[in-house]
Protein backbone atom coordinates (compact mmCIF):
# COMPACT_ATOMS: atom_id res chain seq x y z
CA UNK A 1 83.27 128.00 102.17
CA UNK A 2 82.52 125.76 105.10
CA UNK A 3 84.43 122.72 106.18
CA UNK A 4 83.13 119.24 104.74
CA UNK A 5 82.70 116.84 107.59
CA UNK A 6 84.09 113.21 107.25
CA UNK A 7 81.63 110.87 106.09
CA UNK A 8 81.89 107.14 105.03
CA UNK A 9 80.87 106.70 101.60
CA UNK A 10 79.84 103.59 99.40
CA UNK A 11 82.74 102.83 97.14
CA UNK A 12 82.62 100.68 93.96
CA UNK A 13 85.09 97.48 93.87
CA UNK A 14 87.03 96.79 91.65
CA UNK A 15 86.87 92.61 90.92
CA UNK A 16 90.01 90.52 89.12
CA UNK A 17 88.03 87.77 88.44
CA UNK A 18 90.47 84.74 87.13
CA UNK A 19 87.52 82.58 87.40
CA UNK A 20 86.61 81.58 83.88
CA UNK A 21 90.43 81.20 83.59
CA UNK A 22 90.29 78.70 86.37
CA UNK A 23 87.70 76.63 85.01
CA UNK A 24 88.60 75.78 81.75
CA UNK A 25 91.78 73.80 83.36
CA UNK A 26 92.30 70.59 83.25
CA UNK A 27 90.00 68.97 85.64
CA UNK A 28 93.24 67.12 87.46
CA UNK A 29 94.56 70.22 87.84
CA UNK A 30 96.51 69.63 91.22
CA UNK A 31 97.95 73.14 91.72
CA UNK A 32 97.28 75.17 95.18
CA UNK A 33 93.31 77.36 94.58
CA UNK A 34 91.41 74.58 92.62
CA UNK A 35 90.84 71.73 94.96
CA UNK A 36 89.26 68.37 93.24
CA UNK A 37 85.73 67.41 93.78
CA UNK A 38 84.42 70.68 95.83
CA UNK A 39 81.28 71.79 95.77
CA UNK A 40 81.66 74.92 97.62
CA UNK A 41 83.59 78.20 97.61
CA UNK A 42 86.39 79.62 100.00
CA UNK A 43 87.20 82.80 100.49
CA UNK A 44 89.91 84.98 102.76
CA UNK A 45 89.85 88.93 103.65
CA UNK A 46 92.57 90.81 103.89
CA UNK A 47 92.19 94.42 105.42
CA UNK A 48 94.78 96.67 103.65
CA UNK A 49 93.09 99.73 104.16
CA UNK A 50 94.76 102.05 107.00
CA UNK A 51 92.61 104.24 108.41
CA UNK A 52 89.31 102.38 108.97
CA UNK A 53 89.89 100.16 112.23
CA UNK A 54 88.39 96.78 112.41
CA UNK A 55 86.17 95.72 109.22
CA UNK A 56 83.45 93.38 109.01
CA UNK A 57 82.50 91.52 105.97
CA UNK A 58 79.38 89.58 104.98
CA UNK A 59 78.40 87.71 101.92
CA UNK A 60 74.68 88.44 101.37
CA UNK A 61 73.46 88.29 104.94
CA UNK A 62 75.91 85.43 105.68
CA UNK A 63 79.30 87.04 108.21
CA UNK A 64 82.16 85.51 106.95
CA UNK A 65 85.39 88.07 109.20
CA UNK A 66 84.11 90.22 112.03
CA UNK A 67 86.51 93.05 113.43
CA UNK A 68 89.72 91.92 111.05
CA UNK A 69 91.86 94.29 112.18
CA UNK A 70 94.16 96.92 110.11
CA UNK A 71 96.90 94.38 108.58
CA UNK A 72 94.60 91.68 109.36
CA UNK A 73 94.96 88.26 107.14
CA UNK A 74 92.07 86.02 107.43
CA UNK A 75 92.44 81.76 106.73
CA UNK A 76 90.44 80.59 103.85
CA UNK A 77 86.71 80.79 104.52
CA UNK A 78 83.85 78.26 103.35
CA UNK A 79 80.92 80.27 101.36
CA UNK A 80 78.29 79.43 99.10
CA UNK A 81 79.28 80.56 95.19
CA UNK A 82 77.21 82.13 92.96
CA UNK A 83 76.57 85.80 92.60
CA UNK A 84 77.17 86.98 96.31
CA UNK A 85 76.76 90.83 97.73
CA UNK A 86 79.72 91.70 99.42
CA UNK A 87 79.23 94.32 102.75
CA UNK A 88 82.12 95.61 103.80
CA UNK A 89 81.67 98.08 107.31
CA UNK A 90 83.48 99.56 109.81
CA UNK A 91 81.60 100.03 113.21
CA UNK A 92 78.58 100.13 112.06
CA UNK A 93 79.48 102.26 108.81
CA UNK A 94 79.06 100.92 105.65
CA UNK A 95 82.55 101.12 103.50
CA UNK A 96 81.50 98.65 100.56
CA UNK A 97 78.33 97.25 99.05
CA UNK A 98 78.85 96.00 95.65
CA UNK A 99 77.79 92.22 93.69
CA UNK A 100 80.51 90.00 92.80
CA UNK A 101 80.37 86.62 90.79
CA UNK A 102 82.45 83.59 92.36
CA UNK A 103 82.63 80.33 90.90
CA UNK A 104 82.55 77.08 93.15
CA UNK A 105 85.58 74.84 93.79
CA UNK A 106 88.03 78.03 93.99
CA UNK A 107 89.86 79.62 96.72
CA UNK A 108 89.56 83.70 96.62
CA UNK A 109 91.69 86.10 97.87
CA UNK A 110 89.48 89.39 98.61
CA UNK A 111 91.27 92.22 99.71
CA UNK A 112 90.20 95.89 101.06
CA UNK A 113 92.60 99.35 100.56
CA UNK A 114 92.21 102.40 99.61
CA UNK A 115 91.09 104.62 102.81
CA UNK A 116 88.23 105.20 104.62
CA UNK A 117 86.54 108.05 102.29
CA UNK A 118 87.48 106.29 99.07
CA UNK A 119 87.89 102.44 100.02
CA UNK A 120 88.01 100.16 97.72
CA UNK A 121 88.43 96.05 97.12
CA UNK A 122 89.45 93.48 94.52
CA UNK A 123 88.22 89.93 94.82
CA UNK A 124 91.80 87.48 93.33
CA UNK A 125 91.04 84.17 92.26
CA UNK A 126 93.34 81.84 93.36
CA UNK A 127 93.71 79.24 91.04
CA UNK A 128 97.29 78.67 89.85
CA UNK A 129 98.88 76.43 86.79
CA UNK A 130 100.47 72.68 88.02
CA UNK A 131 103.36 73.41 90.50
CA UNK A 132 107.12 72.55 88.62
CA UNK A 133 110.01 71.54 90.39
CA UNK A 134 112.72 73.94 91.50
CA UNK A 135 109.88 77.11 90.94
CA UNK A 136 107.51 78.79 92.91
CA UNK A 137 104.80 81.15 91.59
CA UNK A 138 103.69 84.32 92.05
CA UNK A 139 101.09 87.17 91.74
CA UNK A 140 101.63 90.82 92.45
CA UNK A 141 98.56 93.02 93.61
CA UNK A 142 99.21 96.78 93.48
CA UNK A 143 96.52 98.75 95.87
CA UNK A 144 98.95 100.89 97.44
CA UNK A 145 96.67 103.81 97.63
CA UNK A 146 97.79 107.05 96.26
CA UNK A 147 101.15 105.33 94.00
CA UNK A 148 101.06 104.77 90.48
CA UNK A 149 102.54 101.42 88.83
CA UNK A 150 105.58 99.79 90.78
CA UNK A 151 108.23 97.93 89.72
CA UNK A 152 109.08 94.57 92.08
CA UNK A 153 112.87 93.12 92.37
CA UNK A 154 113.61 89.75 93.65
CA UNK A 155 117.55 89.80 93.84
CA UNK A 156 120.46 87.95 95.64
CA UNK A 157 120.55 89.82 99.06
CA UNK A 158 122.48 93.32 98.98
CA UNK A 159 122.21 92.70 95.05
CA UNK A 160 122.63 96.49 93.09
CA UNK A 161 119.41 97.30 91.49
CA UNK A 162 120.75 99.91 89.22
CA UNK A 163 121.46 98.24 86.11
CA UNK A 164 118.99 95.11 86.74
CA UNK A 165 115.48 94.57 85.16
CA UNK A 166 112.31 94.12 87.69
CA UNK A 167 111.41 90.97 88.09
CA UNK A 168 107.66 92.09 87.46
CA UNK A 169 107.59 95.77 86.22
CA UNK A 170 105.11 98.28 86.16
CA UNK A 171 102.02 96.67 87.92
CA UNK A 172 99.44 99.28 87.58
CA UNK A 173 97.89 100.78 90.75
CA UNK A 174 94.47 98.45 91.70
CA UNK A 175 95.60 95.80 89.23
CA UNK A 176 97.04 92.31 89.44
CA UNK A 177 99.24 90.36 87.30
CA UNK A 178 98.80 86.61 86.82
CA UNK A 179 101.19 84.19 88.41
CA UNK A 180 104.32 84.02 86.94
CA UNK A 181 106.85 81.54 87.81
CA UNK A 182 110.48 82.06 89.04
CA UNK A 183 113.67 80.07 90.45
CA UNK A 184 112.53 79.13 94.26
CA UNK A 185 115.71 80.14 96.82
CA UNK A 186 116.52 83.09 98.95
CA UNK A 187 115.57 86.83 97.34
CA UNK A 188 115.54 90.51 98.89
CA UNK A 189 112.22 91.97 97.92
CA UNK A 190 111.81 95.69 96.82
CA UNK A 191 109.85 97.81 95.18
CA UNK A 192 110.34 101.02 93.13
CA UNK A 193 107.71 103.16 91.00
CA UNK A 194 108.06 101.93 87.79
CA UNK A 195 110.88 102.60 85.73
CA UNK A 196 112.55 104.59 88.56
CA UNK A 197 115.37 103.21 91.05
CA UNK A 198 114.56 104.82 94.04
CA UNK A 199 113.62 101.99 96.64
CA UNK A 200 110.08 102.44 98.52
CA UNK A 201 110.23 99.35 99.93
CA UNK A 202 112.82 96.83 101.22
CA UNK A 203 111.35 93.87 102.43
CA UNK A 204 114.52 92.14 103.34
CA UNK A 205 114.87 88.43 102.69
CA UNK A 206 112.55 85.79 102.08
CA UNK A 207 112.59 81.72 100.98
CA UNK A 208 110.65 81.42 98.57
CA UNK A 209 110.30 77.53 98.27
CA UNK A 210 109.63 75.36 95.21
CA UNK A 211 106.16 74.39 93.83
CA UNK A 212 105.07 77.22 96.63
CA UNK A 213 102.70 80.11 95.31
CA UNK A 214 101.43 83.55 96.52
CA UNK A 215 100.65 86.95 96.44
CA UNK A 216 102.74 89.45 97.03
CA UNK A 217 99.84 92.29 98.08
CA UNK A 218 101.70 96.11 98.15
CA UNK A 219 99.43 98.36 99.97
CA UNK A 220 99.88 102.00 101.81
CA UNK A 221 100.23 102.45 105.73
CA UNK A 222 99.93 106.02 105.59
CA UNK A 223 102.76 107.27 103.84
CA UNK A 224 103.34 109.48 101.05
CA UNK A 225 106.46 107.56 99.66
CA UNK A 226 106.48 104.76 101.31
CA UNK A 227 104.79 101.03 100.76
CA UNK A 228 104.39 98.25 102.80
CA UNK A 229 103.49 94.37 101.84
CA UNK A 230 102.11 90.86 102.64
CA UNK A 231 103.02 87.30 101.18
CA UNK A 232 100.05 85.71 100.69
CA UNK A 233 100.22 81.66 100.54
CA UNK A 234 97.61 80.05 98.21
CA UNK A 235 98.08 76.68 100.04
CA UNK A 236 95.77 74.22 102.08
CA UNK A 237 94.65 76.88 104.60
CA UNK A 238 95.04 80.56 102.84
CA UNK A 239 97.99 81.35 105.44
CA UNK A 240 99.67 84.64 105.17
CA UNK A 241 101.58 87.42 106.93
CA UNK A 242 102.83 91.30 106.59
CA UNK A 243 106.09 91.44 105.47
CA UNK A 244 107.20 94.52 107.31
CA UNK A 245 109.12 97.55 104.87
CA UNK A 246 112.47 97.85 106.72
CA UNK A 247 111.92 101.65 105.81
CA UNK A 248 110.58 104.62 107.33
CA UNK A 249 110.73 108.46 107.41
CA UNK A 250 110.78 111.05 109.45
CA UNK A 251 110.94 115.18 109.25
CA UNK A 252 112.15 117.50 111.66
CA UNK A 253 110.08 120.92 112.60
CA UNK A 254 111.81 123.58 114.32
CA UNK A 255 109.37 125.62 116.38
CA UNK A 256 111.65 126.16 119.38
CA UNK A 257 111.95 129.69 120.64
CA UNK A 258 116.14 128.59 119.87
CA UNK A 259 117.34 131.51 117.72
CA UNK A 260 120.09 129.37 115.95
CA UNK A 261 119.47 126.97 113.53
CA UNK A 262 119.50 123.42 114.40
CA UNK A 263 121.84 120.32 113.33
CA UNK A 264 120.28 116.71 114.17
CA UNK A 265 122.55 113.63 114.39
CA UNK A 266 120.33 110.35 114.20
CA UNK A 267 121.99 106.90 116.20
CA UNK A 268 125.47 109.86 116.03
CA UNK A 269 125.95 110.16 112.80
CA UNK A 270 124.39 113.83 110.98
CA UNK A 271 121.30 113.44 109.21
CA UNK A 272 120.55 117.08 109.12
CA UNK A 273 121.82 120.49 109.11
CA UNK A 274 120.89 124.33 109.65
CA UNK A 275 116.98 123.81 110.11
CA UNK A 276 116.28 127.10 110.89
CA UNK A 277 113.32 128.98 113.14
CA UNK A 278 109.97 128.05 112.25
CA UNK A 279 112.08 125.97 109.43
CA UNK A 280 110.30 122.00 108.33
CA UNK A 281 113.00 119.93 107.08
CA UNK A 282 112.55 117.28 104.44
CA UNK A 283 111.27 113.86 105.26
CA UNK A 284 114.11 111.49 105.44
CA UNK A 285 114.56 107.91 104.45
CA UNK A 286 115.77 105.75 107.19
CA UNK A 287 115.82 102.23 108.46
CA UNK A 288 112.32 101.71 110.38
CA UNK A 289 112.88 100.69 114.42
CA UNK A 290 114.77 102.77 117.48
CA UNK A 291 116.73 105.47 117.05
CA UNK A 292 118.60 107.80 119.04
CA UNK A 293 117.82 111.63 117.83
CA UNK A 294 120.40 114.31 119.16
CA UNK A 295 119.82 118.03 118.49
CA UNK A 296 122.64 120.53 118.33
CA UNK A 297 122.77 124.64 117.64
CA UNK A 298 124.40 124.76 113.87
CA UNK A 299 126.59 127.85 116.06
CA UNK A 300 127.95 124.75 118.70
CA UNK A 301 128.41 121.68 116.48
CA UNK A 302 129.01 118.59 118.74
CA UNK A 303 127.41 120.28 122.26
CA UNK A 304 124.11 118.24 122.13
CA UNK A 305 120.91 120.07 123.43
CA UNK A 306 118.71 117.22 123.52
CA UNK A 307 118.95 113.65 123.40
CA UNK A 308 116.25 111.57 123.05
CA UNK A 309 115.15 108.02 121.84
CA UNK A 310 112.20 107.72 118.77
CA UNK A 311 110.69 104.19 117.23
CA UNK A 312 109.91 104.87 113.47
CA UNK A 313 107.07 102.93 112.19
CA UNK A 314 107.32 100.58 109.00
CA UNK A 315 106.34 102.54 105.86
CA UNK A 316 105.11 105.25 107.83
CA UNK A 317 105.63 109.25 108.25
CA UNK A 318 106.39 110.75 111.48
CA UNK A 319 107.08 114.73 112.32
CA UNK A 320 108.98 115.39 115.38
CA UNK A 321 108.14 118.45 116.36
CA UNK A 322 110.62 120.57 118.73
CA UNK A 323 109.63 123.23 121.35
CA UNK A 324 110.68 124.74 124.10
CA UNK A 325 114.48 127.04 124.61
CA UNK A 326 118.00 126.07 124.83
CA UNK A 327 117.75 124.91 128.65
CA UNK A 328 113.99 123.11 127.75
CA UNK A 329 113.97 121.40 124.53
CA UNK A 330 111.38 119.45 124.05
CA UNK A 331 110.15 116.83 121.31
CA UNK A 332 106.34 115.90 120.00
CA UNK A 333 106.35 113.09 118.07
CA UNK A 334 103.49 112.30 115.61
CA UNK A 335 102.14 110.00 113.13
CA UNK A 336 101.12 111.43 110.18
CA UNK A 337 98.36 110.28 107.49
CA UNK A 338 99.50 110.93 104.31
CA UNK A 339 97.28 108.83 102.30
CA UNK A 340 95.74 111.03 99.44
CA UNK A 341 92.53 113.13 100.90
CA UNK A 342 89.43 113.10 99.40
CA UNK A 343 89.18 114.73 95.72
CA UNK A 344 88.23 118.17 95.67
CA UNK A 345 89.19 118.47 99.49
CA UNK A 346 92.54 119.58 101.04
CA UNK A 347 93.67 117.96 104.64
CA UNK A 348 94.49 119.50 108.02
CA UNK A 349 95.49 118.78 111.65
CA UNK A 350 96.33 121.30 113.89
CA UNK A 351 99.45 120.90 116.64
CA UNK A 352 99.28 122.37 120.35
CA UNK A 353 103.02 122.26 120.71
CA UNK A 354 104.02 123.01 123.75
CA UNK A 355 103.18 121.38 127.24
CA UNK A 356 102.77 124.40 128.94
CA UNK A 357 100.55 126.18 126.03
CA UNK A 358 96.74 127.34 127.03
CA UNK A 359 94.18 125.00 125.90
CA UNK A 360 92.36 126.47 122.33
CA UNK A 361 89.48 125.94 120.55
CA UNK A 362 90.06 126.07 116.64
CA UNK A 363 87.56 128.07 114.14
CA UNK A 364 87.79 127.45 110.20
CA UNK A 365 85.70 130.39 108.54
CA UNK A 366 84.58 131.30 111.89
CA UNK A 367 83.08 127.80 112.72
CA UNK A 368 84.42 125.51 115.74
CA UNK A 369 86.20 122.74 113.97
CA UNK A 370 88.34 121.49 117.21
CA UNK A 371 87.56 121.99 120.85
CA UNK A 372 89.68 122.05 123.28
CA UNK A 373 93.37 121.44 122.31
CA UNK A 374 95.37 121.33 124.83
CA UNK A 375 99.30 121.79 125.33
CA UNK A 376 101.58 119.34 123.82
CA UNK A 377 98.97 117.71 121.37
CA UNK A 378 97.13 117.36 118.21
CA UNK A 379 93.69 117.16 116.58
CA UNK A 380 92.66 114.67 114.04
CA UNK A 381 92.34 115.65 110.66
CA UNK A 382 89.73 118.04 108.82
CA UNK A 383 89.30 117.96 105.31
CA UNK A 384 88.04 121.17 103.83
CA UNK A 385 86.63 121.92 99.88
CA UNK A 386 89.70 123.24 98.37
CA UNK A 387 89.64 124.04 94.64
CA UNK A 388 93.80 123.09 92.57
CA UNK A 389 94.21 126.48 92.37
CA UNK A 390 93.87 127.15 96.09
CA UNK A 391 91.26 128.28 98.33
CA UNK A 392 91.50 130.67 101.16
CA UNK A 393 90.53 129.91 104.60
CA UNK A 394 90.37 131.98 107.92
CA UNK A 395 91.75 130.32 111.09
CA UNK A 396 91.15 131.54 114.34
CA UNK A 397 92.41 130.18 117.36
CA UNK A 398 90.24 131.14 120.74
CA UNK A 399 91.39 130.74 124.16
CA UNK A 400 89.00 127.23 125.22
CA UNK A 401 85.41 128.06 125.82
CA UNK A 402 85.85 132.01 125.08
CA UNK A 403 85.64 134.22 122.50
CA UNK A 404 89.33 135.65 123.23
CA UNK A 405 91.60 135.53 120.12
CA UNK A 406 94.89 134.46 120.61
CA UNK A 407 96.02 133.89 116.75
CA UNK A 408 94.02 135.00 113.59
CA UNK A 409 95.20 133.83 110.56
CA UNK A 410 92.88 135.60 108.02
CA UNK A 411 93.93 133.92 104.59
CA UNK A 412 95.24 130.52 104.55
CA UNK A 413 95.65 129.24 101.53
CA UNK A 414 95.07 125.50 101.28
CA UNK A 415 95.05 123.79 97.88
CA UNK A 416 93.15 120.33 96.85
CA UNK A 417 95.17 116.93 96.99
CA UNK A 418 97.51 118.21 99.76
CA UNK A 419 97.79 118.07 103.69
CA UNK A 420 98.72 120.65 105.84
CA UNK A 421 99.84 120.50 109.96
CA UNK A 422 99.53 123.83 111.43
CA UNK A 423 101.81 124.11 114.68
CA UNK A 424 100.98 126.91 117.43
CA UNK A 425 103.97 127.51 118.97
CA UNK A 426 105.51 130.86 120.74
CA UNK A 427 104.43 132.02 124.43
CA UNK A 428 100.64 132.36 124.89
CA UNK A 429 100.75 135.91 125.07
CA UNK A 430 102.32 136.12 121.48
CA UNK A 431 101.42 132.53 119.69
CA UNK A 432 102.59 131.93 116.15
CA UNK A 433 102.24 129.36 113.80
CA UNK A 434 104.41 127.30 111.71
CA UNK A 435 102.03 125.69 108.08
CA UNK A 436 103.75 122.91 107.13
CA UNK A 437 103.05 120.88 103.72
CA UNK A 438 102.85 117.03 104.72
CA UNK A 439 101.88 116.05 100.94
């Protein structure tokens, strides 16, 4: 079988069209998304999806965002209602072309996820019941690729969320609810797959003031567990901003030449312990921001071997990778994509550990699929036909612009839905790997 090359492809949207909903209201409606007397159409983008770069969307031939970056919240846009084509691209590559109905005299909310072989969209209507005193309303918009349904909390800061019911439970994945309204004040958001407990998202928290209303949009930044969000203000202007997950993880992977197994102590306090040779520890949950890492020899608990400082992304993954001996340790620190691959295909990257290591060129099923990685680096990501039950591969690693073999691996086994990291680690004249299962 032969590698399958990344390609953008054309992507139906999915469209939550409250429209019809919006216009049978009373015509003094004077809630936030209907404005009296308009004759036209507005319309913000929000770019959810993570692995795309800057988007570009127009409305029949008409721009209405250029280059909205990942995370990106545009302000309410004017646009002519009707049935309008939507094109959403990415340098020059089309992502989305699909037809979407909008009414007039209604604010929009249209927002692209998913990831850049399978994106997707849903165009939100806006329009929201009369405001009432001492609430605030809200919508919740699950397109946090790769999750199922999530449960949200809104609690009393620090509140236990063990024995409490979600506040809006089990919004299904590419769905939104209607708005809902709740007590305004002060409330710690988080998130949990439905009918579970386990937090994949603390938002810390926010005011949520009376006769205020929004969407609360949950999307992926990459992770496997994790989710981040944005609030999403259906006022005057369409503001809005990312509400940062105060989570992240990380994973240790021990290809040091260190023949004892490895404790790590994050900010001084022990995270993890006995990692062995070649071993991949577990990704942990921590709090995102700096931390201090320390590495010690299971054999000499306390007698640190490195030290060294890492910032961990919200809602993201990131592998540390260690190389090097006792008197060298040293740490490579990447960002992983974990967002589901493309069906049918499994996902792989392939890690130059060390600094000193010779430069390679990579062969899947004797075909050049990386050139030159050097020392102390990675590739991007190849996705490769895989079938669930698991397909075999050959991987050959040549020194750079030769035909010298310095590591055949002649059946790797890679299975569809999953993503794989293959570290080359070991001195050149005797490099091994280490095949680690990100997903």
């Amino acid at each position: 079988m032969t590698a399958r090359p990344g390609s953008i492809r054309w992507s139906r949207t999915f469209a939550v069209c409250l429209a019809l909903f919006a216009l049978v209201l009373d015509g003094c409606n004077s809630g936030n998304g209907i404005v009296e007397g308009k004759t036209t159409t507005r319309i913000r983008v929000v770019n959810a999806l993570p692995d795309a770069g800057p988007v570009d969307l127009t409305l029949d031939t008409g721009p209405v965002v250029s280059a909205l970056p990942f995370q990106g919240i545009s302000t309410y846009r004017e646009v002519t209602f009707g049935t309008r084509e939507f094109k959403v691209t990415t340098n020059g590559g089309s992502l989305i072309d699909a037809s979407n109905p909008i009414a007039g005299a209604i604010d929009y909310t249209y927002i692209i996820y998913g990831s850049l072989s399978t994106p997707n969209a849903v165009l939100l209507s806006d329009a929201v019941p009369s405001p009432e005193g001492g609430k605030f309303q809200m919508r919740v918009a699950n397109v946090a690729t790769g999750q199922g349904a999530l449960d949200v909390y809104l609690t009393p800061a620090g509140a236990d969320i063990s024995a409490t019911s979600p506040t809006v439970g089990a919004t299904a994945n590419g769905n939104a609810t209607t708005f809902a309204k709740f007590t305004s004040g002060d409330f710690q958001i988080r998130i949990t797959p439905a009918g579970a407990k386990d937090v994949i998202y603390d938002g810390g928290v926010h005011t949520f003031a009376e006769k205020s209303a929004l969407n609360l949009a949950i999307y992926n930044n990459r992770s496997s567990q994790l989710v981040n969000a944005m609030l999403l203000n259906v006022d005057t202007d369409g503001t809005g901003a990312t509400a940062d997950n105060h989570l992240s993880e990380f994973r240790l992977v021990n290809t040091s030449t260190i023949t004892s197994a490895l404790n790590v102590r994050l900010d001084g306090q022990p995270l993890l312990a006995n990692v062995p040779p070649s071993g991949v520890a577990d990704y942990q949950r921590v709090a995102a921001g700096f931390h201090t890492v320390t590495i010690e020899a299971a054999t000499t608990p306390g007698a640190a071997l490195l030290t060294t400082g890492v910032t961990l992304d919200p809602a993201r993954d990131t592998s540390i990778a260690l190389s090097g001996d006792a008197g060298s340790l040293q740490t490579l620190v990447l960002a992983d994509n974990n967002l589901p691959p493309t069906p049918g295909t499994a996902r792989l990257r392939f890690v130059n550990v060390q600094a000193g290591a010779p430069t390679l060129d990579v062969y899947v099923n004797f075909a050049r699929q990386v050139a030159a990685l050097g020392g102390s680096s990675s590739s991007g990501y190849v996705e490769l036909t895989a079938d669930p039950t698991g397909t075999a591969y050959t991987l050959d690693f040549n020194i750079a612009g030769t035909t010298t073999v310095a590591l055949a691996l002649p059946a790797v086994t890679l299975v569809s839905g999953k993503i794989y990291t293959v570290y080359l680690t070991g001195p050149p004249s005797a490099l091994k790997s280490v095949i680690a299962v990100d997903r």
